[in-house]
PDB file of N, CA and C in Angstrom:
ATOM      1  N   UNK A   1     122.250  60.737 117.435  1.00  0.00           N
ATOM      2  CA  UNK A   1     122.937  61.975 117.794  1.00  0.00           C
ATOM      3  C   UNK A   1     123.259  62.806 116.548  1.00  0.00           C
ATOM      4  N   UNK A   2     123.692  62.205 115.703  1.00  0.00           N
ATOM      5  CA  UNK A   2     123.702  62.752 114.261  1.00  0.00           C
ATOM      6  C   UNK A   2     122.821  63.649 113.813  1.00  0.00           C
ATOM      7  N   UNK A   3     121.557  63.034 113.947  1.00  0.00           N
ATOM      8  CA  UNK A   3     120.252  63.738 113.414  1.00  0.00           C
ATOM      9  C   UNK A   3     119.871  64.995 114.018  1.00  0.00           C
ATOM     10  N   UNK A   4     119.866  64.953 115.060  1.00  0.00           N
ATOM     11  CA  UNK A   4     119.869  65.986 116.349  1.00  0.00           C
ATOM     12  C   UNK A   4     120.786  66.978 115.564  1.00  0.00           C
ATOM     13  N   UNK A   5     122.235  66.637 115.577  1.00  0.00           N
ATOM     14  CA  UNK A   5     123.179  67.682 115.316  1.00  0.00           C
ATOM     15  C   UNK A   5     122.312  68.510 113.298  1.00  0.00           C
ATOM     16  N   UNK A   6     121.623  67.183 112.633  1.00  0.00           N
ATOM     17  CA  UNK A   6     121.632  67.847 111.412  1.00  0.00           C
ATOM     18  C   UNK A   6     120.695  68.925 111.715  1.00  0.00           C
ATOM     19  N   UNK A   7     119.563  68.282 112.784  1.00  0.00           N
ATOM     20  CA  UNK A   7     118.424  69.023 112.634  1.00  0.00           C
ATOM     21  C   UNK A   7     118.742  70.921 113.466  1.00  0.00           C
ATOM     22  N   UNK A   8     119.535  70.735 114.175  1.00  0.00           N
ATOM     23  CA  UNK A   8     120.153  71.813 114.764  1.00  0.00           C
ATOM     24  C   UNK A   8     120.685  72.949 113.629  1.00  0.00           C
ATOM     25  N   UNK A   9     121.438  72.162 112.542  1.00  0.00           N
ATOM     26  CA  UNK A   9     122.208  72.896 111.785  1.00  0.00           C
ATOM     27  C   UNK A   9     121.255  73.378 110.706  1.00  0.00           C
ATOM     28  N   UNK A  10     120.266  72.249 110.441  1.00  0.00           N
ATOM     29  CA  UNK A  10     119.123  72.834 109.306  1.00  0.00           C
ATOM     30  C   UNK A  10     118.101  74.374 110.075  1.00  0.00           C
ATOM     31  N   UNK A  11     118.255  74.256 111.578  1.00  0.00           N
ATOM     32  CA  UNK A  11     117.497  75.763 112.168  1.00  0.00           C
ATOM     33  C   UNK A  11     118.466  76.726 112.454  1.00  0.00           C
ATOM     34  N   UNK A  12     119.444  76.412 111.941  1.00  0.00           N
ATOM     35  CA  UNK A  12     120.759  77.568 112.188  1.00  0.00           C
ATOM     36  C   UNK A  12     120.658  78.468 110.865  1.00  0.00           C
ATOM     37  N   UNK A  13     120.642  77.432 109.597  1.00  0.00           N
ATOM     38  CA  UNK A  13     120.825  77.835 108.149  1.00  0.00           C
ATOM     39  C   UNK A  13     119.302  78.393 108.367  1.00  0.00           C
ATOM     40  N   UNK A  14     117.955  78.354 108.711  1.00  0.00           N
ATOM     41  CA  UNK A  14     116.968  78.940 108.788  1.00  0.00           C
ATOM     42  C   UNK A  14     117.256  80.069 109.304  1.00  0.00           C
ATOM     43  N   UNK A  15     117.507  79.859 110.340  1.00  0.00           N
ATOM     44  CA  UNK A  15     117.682  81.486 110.989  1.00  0.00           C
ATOM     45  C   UNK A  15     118.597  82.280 110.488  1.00  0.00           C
ATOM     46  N   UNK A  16     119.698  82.104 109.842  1.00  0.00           N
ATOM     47  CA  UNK A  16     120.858  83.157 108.750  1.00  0.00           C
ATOM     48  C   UNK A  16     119.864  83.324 107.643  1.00  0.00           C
ATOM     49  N   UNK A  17     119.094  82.830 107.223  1.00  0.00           N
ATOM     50  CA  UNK A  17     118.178  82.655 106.118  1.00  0.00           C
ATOM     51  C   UNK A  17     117.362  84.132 106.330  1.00  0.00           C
ATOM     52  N   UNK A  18     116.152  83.598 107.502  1.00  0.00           N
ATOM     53  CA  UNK A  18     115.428  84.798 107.835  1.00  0.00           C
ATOM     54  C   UNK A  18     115.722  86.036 108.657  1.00  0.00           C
ATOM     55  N   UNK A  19     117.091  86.330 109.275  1.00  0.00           N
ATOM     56  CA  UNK A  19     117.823  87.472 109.351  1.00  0.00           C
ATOM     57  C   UNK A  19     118.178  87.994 107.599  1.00  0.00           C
ATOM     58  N   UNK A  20     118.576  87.465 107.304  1.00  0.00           N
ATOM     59  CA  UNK A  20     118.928  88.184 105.778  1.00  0.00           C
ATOM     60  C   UNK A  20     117.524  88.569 105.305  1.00  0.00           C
ATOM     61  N   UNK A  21     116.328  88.033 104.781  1.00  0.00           N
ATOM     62  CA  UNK A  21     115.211  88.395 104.515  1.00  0.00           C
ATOM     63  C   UNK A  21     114.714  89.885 105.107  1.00  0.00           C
ATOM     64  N   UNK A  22     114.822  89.881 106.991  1.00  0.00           N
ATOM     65  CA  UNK A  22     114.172  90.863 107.371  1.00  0.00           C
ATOM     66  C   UNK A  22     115.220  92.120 107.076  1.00  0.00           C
ATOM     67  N   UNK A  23     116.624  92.043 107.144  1.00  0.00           N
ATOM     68  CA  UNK A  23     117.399  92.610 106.194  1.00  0.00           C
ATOM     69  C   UNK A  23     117.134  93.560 105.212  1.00  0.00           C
ATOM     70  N   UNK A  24     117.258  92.709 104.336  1.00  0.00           N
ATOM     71  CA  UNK A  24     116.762  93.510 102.761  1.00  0.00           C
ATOM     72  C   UNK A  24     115.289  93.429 103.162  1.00  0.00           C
ATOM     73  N   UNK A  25     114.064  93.058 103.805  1.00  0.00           N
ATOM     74  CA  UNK A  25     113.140  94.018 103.881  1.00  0.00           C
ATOM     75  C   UNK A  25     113.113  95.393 103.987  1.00  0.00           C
ATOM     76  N   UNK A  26     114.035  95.556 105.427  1.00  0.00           N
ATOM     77  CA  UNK A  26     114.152  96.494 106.011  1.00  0.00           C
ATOM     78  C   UNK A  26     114.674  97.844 105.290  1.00  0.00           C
ATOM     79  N   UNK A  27     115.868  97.329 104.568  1.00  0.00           N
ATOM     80  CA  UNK A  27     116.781  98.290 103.613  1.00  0.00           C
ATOM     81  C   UNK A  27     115.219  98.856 102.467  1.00  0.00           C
ATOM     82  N   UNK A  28     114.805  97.704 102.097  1.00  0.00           N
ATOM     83  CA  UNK A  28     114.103  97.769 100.907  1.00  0.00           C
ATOM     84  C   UNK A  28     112.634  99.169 101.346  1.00  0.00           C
ATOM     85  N   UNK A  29     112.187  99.056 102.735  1.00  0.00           N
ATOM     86  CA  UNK A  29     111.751  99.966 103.110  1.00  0.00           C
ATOM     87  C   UNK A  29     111.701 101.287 102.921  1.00  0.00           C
ATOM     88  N   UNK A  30     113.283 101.275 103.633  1.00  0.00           N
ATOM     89  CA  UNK A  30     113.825 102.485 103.742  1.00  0.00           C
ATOM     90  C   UNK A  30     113.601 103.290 102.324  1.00  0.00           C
ATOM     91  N   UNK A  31     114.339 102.158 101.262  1.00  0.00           N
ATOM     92  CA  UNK A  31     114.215 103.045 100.477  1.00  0.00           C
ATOM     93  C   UNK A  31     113.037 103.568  99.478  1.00  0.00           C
ATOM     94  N   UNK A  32     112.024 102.656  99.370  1.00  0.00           N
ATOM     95  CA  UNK A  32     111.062 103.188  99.150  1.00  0.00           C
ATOM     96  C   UNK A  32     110.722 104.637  99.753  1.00  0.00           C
ATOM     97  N   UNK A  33     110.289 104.523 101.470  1.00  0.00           N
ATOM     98  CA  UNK A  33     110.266 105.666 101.789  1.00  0.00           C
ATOM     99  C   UNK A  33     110.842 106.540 101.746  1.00  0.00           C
ATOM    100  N   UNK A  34     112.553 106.895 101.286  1.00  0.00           N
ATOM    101  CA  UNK A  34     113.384 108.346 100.903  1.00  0.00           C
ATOM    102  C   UNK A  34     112.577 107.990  99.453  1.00  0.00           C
ATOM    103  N   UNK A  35     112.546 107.529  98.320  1.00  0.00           N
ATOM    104  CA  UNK A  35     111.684 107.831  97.178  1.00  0.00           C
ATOM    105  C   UNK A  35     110.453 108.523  96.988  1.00  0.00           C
ATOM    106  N   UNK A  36     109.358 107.886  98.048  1.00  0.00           N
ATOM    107  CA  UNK A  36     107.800 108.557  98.388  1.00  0.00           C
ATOM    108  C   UNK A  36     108.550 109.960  98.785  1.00  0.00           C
ATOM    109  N   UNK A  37     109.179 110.173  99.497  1.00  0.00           N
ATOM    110  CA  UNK A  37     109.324 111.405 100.490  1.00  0.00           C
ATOM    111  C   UNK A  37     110.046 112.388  99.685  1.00  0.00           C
ATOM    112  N   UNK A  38     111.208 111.836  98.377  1.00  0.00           N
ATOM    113  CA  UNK A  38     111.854 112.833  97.852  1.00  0.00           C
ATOM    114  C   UNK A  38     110.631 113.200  96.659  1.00  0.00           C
ATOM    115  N   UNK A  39     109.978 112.465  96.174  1.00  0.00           N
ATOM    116  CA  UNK A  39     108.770 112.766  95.028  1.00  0.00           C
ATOM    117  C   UNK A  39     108.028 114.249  95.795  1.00  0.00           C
ATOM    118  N   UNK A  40     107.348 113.164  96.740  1.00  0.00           N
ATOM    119  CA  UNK A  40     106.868 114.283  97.475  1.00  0.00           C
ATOM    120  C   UNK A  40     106.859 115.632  97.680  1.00  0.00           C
ATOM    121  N   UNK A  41     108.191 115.722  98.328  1.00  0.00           N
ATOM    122  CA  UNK A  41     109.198 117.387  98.529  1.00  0.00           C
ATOM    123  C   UNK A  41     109.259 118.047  96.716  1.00  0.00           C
ATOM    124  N   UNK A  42     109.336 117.101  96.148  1.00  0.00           N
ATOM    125  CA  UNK A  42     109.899 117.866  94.847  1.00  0.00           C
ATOM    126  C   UNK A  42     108.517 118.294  93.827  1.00  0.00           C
ATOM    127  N   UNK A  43     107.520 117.629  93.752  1.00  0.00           N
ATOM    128  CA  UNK A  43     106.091 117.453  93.711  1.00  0.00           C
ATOM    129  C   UNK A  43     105.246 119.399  93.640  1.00  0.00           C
ATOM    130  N   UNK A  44     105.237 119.567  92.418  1.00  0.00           N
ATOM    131  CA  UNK A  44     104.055 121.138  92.198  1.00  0.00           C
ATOM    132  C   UNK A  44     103.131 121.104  93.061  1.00  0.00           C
ATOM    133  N   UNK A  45     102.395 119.430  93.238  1.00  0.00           N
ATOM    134  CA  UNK A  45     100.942 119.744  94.231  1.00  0.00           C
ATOM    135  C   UNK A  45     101.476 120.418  95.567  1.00  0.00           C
ATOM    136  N   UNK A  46     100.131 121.245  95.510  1.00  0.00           N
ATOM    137  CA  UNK A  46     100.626 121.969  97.438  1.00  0.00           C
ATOM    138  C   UNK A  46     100.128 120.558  98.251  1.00  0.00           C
ATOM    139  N   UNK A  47      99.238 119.858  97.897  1.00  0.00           N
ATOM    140  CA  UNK A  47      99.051 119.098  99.056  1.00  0.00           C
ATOM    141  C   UNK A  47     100.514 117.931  98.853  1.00  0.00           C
ATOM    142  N   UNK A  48     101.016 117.660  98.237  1.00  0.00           N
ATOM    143  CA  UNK A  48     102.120 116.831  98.625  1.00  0.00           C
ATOM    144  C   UNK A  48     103.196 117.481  99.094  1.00  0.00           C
ATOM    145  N   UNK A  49     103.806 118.506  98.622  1.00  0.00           N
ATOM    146  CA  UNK A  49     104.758 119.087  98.273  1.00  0.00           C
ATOM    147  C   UNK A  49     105.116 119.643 100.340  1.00  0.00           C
ATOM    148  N   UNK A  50     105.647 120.078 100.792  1.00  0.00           N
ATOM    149  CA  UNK A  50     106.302 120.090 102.102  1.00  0.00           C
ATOM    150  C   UNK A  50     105.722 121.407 102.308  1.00  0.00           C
ATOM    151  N   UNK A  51     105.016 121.825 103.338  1.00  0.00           N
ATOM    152  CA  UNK A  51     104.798 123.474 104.078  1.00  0.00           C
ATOM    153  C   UNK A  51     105.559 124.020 103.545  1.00  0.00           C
ATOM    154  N   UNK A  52     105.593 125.601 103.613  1.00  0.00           N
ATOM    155  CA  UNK A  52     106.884 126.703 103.382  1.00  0.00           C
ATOM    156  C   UNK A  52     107.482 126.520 102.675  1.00  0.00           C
ATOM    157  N   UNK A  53     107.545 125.219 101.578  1.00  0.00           N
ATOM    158  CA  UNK A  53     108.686 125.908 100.792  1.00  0.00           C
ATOM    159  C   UNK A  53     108.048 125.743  99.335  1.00  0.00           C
ATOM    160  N   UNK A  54     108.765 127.217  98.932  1.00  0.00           N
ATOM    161  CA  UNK A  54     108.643 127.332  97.198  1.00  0.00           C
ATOM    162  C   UNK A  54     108.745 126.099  96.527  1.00  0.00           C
ATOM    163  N   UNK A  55     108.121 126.179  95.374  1.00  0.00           N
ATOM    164  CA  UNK A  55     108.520 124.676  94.666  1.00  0.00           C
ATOM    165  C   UNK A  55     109.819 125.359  93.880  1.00  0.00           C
ATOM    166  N   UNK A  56     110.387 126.207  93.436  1.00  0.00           N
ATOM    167  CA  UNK A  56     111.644 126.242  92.678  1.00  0.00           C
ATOM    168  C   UNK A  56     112.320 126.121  93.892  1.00  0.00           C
ATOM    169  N   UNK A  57     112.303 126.083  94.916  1.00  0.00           N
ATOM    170  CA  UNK A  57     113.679 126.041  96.034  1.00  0.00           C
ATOM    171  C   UNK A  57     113.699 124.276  96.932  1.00  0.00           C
ATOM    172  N   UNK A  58     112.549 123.674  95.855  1.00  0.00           N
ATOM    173  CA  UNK A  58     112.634 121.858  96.595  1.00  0.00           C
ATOM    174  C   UNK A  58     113.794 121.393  95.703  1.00  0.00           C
ATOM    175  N   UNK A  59     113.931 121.582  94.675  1.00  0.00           N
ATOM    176  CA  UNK A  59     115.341 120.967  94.219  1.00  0.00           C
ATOM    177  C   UNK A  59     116.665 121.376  95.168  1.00  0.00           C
ATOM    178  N   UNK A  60     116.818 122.590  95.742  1.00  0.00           N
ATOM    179  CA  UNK A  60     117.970 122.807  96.241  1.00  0.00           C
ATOM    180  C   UNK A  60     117.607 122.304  97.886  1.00  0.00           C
ATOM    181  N   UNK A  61     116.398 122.629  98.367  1.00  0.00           N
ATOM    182  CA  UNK A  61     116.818 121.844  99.660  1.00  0.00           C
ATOM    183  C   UNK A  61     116.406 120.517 100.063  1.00  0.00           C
ATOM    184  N   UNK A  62     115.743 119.874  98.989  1.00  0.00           N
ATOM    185  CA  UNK A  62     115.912 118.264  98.963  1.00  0.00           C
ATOM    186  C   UNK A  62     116.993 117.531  99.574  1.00  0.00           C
ATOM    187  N   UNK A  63     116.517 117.207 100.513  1.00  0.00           N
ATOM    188  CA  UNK A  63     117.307 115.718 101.025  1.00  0.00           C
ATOM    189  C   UNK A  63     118.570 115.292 100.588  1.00  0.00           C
ATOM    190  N   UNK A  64     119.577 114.616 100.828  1.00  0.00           N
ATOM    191  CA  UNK A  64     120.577 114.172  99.851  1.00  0.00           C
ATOM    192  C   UNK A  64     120.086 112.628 100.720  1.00  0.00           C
TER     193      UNK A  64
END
């Protein structure tokens, strides 16, 4: 009965384990993508840089 209970507790500590992982994946995502996306917006090329707007006016309406 012991073993049972350890082996229970060793897939508990797994699973707090891989919730935290997909976690900071997830965060870690995110922020990559506001990085790609603020380069982007702020970016001289027309092909990166966002439709319609001036490149002197991507610093002011950049993202916060």
């Amino acid at each position: 009965m012991k073993s049972l209970a350890r082996v229970f507790g060793y897939l508990s500590d797994f699973a707090k384990l891989a919730a935290n992982a997909a976690n900071i994946l997830k965060r870690m995502s995110i922020t990559v993508f506001n990085t790609i996306f603020f380069i982007s917006y702020q970016s001289a090329d027309p092909v990166l840089r966002v439709p319609g707007q001036p490149f002197e006016n991507a610093q002011i309406n950049a993202p916060l």
